[in-house]
PDB file of N, CA and C in Angstrom:
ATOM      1  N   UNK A   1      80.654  79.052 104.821  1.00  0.00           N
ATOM      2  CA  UNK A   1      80.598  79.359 106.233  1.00  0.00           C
ATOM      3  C   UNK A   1      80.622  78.036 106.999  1.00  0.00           C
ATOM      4  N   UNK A   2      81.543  78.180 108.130  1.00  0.00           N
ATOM      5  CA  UNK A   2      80.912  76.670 108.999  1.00  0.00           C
ATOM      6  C   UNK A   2      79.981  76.302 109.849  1.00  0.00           C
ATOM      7  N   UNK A   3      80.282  75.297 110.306  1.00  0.00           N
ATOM      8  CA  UNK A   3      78.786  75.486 111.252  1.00  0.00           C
ATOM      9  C   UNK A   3      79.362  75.732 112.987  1.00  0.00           C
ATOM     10  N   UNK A   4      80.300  76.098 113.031  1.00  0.00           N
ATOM     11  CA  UNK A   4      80.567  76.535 114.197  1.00  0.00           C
ATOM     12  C   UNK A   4      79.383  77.827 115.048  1.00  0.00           C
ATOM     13  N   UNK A   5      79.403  78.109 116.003  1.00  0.00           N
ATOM     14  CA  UNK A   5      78.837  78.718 116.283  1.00  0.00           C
ATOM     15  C   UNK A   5      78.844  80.183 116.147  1.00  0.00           C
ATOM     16  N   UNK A   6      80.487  80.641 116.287  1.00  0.00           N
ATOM     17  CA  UNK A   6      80.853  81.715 116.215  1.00  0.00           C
ATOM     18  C   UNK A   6      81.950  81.608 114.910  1.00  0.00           C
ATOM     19  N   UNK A   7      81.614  81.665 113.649  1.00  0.00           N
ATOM     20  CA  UNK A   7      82.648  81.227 112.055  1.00  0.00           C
ATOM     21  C   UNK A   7      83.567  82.360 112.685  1.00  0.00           C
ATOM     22  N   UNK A   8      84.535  82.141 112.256  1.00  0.00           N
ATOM     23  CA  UNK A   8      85.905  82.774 112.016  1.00  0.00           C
ATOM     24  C   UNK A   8      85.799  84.620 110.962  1.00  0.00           C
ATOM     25  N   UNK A   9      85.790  85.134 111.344  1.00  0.00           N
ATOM     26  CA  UNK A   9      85.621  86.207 110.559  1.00  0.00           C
ATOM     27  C   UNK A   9      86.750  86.918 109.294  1.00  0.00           C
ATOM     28  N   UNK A  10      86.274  85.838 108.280  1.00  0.00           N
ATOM     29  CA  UNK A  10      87.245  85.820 107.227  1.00  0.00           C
ATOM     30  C   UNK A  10      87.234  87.025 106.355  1.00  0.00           C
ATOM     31  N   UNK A  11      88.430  87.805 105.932  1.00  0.00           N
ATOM     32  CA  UNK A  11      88.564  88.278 104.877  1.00  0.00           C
ATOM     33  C   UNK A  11      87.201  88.234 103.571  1.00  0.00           C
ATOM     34  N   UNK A  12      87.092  87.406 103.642  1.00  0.00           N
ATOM     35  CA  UNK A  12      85.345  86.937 102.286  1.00  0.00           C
ATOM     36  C   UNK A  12      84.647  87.443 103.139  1.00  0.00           C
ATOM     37  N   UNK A  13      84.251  86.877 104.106  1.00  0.00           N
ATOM     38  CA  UNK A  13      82.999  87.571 105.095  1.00  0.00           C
ATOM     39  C   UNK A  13      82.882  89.292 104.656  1.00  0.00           C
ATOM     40  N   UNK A  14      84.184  89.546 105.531  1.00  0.00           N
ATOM     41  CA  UNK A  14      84.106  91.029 105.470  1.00  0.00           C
ATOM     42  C   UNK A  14      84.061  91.674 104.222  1.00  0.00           C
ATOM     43  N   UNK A  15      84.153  91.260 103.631  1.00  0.00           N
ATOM     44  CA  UNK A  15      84.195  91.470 101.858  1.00  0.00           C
ATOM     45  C   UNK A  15      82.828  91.578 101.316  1.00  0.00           C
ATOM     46  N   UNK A  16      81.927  90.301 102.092  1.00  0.00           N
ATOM     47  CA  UNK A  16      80.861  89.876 101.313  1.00  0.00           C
ATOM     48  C   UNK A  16      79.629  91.268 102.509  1.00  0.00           C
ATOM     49  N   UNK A  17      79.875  91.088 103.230  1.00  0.00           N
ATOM     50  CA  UNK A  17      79.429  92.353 104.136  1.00  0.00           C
ATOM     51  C   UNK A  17      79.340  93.829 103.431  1.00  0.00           C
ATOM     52  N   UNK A  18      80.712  94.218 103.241  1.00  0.00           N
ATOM     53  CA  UNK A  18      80.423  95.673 102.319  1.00  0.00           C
ATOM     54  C   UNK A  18      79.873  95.577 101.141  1.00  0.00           C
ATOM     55  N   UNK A  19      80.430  94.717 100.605  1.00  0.00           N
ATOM     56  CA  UNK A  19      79.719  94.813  99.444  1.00  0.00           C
ATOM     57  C   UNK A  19      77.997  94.740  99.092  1.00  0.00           C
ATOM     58  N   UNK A  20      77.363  94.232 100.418  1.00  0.00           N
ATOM     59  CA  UNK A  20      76.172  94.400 100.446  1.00  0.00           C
ATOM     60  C   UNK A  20      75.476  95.578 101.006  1.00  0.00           C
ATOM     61  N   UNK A  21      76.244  96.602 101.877  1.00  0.00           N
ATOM     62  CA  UNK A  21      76.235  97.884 102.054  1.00  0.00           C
ATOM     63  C   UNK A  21      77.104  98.449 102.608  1.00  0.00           C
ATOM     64  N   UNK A  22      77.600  99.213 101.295  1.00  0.00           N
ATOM     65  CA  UNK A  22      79.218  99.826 101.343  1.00  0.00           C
ATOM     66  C   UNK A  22      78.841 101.152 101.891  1.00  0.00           C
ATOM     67  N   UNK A  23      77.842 101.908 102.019  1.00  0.00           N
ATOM     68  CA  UNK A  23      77.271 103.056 102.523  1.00  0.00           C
ATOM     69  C   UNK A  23      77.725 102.850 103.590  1.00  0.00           C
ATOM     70  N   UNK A  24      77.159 102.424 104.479  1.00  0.00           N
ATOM     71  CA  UNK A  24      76.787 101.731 106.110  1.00  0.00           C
ATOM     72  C   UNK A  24      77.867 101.700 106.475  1.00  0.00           C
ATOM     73  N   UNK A  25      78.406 100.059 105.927  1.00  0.00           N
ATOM     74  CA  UNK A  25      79.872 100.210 106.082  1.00  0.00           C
ATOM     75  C   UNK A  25      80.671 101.113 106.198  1.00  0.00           C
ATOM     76  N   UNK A  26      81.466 101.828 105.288  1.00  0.00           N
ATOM     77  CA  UNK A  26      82.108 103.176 105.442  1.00  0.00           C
ATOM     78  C   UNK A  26      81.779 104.103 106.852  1.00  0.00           C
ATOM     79  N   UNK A  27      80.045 104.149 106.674  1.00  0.00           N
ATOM     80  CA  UNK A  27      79.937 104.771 108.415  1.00  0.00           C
ATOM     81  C   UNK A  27      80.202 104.290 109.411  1.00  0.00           C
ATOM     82  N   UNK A  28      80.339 103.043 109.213  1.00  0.00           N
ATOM     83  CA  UNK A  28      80.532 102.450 110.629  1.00  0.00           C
ATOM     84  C   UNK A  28      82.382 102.864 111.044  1.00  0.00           C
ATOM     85  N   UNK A  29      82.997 102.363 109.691  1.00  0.00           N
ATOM     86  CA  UNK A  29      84.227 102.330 110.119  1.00  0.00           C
ATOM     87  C   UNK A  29      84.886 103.426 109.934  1.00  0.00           C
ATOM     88  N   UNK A  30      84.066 104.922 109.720  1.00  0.00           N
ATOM     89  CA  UNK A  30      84.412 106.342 109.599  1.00  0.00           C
ATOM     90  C   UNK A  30      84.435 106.454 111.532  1.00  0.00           C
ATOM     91  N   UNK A  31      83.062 106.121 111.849  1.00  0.00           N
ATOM     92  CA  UNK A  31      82.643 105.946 113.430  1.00  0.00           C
ATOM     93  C   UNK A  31      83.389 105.253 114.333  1.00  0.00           C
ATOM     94  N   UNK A  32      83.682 104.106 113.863  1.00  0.00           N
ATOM     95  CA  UNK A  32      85.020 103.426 114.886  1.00  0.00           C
ATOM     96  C   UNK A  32      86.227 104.228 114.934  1.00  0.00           C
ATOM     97  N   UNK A  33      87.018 104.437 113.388  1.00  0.00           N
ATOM     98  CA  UNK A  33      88.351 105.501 113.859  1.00  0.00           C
ATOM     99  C   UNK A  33      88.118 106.883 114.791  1.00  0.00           C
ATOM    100  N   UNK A  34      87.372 107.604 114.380  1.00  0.00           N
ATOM    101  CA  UNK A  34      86.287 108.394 115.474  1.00  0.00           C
ATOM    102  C   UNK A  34      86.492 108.180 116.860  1.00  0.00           C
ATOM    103  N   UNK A  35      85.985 106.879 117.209  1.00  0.00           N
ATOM    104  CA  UNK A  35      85.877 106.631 118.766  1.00  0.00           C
ATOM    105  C   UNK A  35      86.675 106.076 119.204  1.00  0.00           C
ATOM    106  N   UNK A  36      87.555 105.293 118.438  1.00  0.00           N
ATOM    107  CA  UNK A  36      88.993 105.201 119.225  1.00  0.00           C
ATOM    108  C   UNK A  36      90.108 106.194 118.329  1.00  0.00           C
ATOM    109  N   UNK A  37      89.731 107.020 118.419  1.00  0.00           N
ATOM    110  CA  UNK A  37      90.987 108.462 118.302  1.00  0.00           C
ATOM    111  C   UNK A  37      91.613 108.832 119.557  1.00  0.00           C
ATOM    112  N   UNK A  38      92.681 109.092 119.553  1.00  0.00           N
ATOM    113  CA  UNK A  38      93.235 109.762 120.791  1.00  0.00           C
ATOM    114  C   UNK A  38      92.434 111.148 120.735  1.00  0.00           C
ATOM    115  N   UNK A  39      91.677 111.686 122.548  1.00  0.00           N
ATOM    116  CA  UNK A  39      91.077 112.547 122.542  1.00  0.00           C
ATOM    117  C   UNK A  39      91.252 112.949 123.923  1.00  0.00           C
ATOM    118  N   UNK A  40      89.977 112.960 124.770  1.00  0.00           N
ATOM    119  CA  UNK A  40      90.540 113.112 126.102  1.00  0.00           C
ATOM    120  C   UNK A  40      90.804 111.825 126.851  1.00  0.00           C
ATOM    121  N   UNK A  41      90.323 110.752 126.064  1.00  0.00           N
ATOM    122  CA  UNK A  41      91.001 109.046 126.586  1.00  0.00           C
ATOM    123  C   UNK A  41      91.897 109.408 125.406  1.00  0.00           C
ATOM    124  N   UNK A  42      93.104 108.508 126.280  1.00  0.00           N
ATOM    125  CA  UNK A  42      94.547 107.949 125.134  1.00  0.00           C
ATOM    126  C   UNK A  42      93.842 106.615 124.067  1.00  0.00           C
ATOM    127  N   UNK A  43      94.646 106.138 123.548  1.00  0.00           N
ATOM    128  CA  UNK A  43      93.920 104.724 122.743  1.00  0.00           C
ATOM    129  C   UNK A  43      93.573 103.547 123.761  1.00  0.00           C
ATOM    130  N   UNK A  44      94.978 103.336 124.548  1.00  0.00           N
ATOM    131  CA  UNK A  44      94.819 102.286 125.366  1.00  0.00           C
ATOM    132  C   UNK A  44      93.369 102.192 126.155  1.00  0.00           C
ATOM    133  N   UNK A  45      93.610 103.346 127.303  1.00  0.00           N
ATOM    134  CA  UNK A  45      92.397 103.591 127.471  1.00  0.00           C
ATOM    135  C   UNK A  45      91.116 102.885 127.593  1.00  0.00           C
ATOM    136  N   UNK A  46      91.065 103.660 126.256  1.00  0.00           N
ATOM    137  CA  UNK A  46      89.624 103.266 125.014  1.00  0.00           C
ATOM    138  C   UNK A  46      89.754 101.954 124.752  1.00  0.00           C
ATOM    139  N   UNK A  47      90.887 101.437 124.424  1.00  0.00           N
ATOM    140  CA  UNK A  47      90.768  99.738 123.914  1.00  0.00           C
ATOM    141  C   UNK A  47      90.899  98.854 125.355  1.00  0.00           C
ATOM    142  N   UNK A  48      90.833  99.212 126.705  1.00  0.00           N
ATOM    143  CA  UNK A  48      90.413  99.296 127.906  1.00  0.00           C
ATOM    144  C   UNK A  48      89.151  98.542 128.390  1.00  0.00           C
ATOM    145  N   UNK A  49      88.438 100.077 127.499  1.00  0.00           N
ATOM    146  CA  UNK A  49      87.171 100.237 128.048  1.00  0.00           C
ATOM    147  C   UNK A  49      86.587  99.392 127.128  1.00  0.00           C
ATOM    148  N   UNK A  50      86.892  98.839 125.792  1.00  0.00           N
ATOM    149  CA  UNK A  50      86.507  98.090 125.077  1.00  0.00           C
ATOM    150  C   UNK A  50      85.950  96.737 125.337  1.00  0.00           C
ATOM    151  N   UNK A  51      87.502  96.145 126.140  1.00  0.00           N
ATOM    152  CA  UNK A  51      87.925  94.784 126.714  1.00  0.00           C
ATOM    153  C   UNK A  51      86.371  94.973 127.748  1.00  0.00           C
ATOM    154  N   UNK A  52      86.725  95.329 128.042  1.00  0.00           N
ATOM    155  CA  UNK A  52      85.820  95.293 128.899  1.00  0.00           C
ATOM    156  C   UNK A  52      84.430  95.400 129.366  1.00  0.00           C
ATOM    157  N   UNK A  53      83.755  95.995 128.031  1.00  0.00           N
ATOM    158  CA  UNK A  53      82.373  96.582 127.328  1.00  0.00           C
ATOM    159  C   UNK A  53      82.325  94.860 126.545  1.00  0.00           C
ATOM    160  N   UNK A  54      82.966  93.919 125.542  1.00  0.00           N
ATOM    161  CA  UNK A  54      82.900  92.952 125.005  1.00  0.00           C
ATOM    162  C   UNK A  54      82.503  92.227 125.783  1.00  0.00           C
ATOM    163  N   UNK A  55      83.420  92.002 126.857  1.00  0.00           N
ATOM    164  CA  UNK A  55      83.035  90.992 127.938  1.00  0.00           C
ATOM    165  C   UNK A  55      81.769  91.163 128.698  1.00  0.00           C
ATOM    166  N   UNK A  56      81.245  92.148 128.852  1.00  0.00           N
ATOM    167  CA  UNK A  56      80.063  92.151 129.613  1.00  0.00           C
ATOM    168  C   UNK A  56      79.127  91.906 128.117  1.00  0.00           C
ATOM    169  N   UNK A  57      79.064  92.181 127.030  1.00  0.00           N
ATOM    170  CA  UNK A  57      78.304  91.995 125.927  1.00  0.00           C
ATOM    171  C   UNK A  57      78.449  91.003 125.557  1.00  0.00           C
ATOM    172  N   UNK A  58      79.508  89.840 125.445  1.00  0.00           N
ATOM    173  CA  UNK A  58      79.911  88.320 125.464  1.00  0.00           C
ATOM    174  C   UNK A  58      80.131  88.667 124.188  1.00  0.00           C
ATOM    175  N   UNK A  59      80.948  89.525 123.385  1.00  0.00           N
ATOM    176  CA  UNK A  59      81.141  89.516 121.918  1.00  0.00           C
ATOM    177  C   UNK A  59      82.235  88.984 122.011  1.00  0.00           C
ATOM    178  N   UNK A  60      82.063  87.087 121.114  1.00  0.00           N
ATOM    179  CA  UNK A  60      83.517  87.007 121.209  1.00  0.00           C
ATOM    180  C   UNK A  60      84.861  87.412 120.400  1.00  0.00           C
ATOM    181  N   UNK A  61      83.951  88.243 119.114  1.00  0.00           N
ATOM    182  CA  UNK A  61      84.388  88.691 117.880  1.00  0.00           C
ATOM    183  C   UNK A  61      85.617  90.190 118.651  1.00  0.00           C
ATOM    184  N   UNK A  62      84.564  90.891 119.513  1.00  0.00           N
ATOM    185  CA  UNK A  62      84.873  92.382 120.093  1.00  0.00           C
ATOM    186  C   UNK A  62      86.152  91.499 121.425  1.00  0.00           C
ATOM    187  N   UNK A  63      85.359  90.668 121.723  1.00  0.00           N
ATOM    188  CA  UNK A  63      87.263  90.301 123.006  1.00  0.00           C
ATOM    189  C   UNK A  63      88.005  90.093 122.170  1.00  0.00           C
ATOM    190  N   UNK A  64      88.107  89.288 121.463  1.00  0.00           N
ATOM    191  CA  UNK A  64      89.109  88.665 120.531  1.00  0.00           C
ATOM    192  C   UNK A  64      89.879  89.775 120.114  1.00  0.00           C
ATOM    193  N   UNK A  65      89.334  91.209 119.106  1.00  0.00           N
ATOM    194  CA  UNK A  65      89.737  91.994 118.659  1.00  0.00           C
ATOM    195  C   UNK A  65      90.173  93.051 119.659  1.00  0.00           C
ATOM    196  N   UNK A  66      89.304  93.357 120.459  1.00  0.00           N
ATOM    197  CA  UNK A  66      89.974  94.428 121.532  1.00  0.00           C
ATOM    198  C   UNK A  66      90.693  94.002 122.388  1.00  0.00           C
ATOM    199  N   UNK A  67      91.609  92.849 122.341  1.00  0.00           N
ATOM    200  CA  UNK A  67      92.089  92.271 123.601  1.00  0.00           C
ATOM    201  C   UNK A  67      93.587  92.253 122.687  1.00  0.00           C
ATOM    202  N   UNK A  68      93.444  92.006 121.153  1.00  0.00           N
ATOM    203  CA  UNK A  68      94.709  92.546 120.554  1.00  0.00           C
ATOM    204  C   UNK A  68      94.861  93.970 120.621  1.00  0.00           C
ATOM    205  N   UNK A  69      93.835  94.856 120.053  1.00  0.00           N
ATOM    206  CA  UNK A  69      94.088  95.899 120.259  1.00  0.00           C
ATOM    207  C   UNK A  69      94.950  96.761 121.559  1.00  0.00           C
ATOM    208  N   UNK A  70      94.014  96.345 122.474  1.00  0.00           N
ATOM    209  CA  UNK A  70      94.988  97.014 123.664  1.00  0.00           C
ATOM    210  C   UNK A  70      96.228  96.646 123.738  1.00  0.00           C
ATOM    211  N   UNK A  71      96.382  95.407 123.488  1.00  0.00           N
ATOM    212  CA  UNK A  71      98.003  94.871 123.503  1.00  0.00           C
ATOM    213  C   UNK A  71      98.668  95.443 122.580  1.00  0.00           C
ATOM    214  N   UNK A  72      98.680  95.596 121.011  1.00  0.00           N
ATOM    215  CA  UNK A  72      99.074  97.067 120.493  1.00  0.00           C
ATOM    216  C   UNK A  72      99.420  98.341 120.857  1.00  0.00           C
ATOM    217  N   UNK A  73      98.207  98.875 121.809  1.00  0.00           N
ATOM    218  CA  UNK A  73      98.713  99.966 122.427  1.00  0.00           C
ATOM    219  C   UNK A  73      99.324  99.997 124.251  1.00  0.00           C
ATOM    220  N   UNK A  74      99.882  98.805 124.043  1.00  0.00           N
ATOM    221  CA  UNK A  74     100.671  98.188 125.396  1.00  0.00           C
ATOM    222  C   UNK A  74      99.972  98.641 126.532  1.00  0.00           C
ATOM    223  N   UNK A  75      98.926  98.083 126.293  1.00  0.00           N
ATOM    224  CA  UNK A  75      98.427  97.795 127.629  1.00  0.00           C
ATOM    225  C   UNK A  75      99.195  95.855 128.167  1.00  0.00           C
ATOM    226  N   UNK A  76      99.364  96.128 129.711  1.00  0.00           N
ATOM    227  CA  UNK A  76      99.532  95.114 130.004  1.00  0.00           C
ATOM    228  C   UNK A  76      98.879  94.304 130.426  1.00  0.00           C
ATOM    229  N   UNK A  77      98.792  92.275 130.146  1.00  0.00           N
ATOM    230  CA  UNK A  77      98.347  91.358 130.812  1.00  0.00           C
ATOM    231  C   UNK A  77      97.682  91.731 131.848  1.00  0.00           C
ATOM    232  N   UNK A  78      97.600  92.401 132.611  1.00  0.00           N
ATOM    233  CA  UNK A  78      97.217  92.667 134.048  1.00  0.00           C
ATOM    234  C   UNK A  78      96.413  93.750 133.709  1.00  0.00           C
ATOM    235  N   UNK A  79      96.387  94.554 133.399  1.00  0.00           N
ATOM    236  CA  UNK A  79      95.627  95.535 133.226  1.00  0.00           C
ATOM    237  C   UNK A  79      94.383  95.145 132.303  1.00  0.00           C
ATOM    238  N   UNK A  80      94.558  94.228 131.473  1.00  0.00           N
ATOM    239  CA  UNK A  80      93.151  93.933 130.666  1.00  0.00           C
ATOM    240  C   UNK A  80      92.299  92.924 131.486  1.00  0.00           C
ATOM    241  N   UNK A  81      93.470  92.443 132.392  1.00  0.00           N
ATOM    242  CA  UNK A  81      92.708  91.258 133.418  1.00  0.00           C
ATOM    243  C   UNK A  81      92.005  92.379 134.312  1.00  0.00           C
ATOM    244  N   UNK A  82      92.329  93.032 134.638  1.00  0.00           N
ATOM    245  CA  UNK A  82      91.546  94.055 135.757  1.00  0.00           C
ATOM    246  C   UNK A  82      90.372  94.434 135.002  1.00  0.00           C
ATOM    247  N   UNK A  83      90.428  95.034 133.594  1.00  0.00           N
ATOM    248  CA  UNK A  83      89.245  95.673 133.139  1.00  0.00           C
ATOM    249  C   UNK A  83      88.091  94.827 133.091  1.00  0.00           C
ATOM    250  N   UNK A  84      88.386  93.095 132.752  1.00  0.00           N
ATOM    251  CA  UNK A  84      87.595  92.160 132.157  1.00  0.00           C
ATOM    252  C   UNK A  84      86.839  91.777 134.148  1.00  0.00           C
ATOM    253  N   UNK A  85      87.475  92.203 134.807  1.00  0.00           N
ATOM    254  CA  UNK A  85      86.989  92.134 136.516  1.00  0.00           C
ATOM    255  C   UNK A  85      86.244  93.195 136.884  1.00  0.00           C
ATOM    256  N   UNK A  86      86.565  94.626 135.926  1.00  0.00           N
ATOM    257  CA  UNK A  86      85.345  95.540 136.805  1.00  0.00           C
ATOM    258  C   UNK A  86      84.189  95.107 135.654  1.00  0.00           C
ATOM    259  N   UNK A  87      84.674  94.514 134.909  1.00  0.00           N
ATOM    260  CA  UNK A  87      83.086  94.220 133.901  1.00  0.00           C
ATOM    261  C   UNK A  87      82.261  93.308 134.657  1.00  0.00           C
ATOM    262  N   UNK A  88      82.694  92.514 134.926  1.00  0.00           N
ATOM    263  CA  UNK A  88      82.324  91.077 135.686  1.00  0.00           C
ATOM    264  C   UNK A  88      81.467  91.574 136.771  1.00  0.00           C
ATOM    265  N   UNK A  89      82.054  92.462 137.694  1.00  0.00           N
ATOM    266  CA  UNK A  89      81.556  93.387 138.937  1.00  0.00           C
ATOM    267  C   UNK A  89      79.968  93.624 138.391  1.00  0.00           C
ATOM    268  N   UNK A  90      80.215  94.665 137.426  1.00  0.00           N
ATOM    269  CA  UNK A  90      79.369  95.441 136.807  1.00  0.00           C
ATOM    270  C   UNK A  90      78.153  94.569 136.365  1.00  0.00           C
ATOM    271  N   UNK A  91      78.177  93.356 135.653  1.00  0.00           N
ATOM    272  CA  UNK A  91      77.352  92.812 134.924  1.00  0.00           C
ATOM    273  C   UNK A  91      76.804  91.992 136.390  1.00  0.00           C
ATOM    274  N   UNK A  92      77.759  91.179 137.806  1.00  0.00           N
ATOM    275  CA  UNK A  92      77.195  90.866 138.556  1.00  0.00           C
ATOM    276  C   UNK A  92      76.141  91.977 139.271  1.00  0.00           C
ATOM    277  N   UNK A  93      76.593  92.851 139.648  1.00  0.00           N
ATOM    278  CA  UNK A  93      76.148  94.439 140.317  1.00  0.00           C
ATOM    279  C   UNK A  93      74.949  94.900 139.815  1.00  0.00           C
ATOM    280  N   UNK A  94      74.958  94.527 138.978  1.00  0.00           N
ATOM    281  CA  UNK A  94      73.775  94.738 137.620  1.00  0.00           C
ATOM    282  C   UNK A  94      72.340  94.166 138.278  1.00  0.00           C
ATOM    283  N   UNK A  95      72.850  92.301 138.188  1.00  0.00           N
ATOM    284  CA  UNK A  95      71.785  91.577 138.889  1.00  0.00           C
ATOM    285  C   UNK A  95      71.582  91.366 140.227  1.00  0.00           C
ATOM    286  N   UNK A  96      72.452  91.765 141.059  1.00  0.00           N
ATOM    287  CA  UNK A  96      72.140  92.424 142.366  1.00  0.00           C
ATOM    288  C   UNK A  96      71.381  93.218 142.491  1.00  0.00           C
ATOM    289  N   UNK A  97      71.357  94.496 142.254  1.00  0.00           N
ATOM    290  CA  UNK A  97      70.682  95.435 141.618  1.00  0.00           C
ATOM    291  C   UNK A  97      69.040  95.524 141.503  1.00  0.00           C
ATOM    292  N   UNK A  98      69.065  94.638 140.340  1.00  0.00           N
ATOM    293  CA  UNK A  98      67.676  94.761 140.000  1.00  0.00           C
ATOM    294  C   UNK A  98      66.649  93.443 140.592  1.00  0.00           C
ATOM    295  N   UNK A  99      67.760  93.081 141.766  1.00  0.00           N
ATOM    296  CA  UNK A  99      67.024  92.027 142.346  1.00  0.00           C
ATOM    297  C   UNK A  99      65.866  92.419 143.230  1.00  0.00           C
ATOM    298  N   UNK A 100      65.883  93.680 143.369  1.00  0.00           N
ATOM    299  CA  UNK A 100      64.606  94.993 144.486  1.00  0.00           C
ATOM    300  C   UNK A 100      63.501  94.362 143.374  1.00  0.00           C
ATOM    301  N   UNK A 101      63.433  94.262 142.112  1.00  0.00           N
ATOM    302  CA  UNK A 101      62.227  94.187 141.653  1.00  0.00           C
ATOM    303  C   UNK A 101      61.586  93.068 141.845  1.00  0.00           C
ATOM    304  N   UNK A 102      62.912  91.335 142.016  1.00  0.00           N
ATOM    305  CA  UNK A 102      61.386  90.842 142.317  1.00  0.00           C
ATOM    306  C   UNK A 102      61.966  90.427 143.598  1.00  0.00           C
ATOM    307  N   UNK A 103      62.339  91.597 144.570  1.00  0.00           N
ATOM    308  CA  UNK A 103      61.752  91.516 145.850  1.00  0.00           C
ATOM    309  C   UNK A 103      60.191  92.250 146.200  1.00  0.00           C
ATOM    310  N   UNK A 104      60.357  92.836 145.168  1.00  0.00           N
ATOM    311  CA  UNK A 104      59.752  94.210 144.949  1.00  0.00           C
ATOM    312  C   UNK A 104      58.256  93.239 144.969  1.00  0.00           C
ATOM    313  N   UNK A 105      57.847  92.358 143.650  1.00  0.00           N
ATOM    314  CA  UNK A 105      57.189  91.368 143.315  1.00  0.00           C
ATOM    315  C   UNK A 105      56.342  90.389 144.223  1.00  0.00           C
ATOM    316  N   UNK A 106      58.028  89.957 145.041  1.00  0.00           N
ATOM    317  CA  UNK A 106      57.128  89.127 145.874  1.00  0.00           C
ATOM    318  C   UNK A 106      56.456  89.536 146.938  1.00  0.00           C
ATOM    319  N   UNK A 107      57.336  90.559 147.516  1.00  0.00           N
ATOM    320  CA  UNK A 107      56.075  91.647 148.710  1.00  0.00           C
ATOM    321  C   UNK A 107      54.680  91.823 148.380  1.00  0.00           C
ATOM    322  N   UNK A 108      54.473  92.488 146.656  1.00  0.00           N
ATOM    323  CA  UNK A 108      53.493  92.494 146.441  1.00  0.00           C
ATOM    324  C   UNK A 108      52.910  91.015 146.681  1.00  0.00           C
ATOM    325  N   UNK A 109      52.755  90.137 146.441  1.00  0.00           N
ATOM    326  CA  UNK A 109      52.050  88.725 146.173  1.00  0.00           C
ATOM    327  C   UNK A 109      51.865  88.847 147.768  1.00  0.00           C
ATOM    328  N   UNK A 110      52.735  88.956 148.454  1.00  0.00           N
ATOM    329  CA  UNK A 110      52.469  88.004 150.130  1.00  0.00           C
ATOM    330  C   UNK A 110      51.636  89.404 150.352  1.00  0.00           C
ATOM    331  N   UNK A 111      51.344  90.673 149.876  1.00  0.00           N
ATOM    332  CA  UNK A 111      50.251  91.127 150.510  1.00  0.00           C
ATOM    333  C   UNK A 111      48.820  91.284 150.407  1.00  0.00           C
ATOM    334  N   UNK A 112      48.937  90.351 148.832  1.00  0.00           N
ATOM    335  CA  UNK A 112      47.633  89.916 148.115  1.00  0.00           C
ATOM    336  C   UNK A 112      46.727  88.879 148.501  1.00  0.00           C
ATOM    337  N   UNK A 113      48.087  88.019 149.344  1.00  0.00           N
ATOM    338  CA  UNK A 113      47.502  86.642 150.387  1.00  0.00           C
ATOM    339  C   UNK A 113      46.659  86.468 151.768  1.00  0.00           C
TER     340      UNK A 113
END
């Protein structure tokens, strides 16, 4: 392995992974074909909503991979740039958001004073 921060996810890796639980494994990747099946989302879609679920999770393993994926199922340049922008929204929106609490916080304190 290197000492990079994020190693390269080699063939051995993934190898050395199941083989330490091939149970699990299998579920997981019974569960992934599963959730990106065409259903009432198309694939793209889903590998969409992916791009865009990674990026707010900072997986750089999940951008990397879902950012080919969608391009597989032709999604375009522009369209994964849009998804990776309502994430951005979302994860800012997020801490907007929950900024009431420590407004919330400091009200309390200045009425303790």
């Amino acid at each position: 392995m290197s000492d990079l921060l994020f190693p390269t996810n080699t063939a051995a890796l993934s190898k050395r992974r199941k083989a330490l639980t091939p149970d699990t494994t299998a579920a997981f990747e019974a569960f992934t074909r599963a959730a990106f099946a065409d259903g009432a989302l198309d694939g793209k879609t889903k590998q969409l909503i992916a791009v865009a679920v990674a990026h707010a999770t900072q997986c750089p393993y999940c951008i990397k991979g879902h950012t080919k994926a969608a391009l597989r199922q032709n999604a375009t340049e522009a369209e994964i740039m849009e998804a990776i922008w309502v994430a951005s929204e979302m994860r800012a929106g997020a801490a907007y958001a929950h900024s009431v609490l420590a407004l919330d916080e400091m009200q309390k304190a200045a009425a303790r004073e």
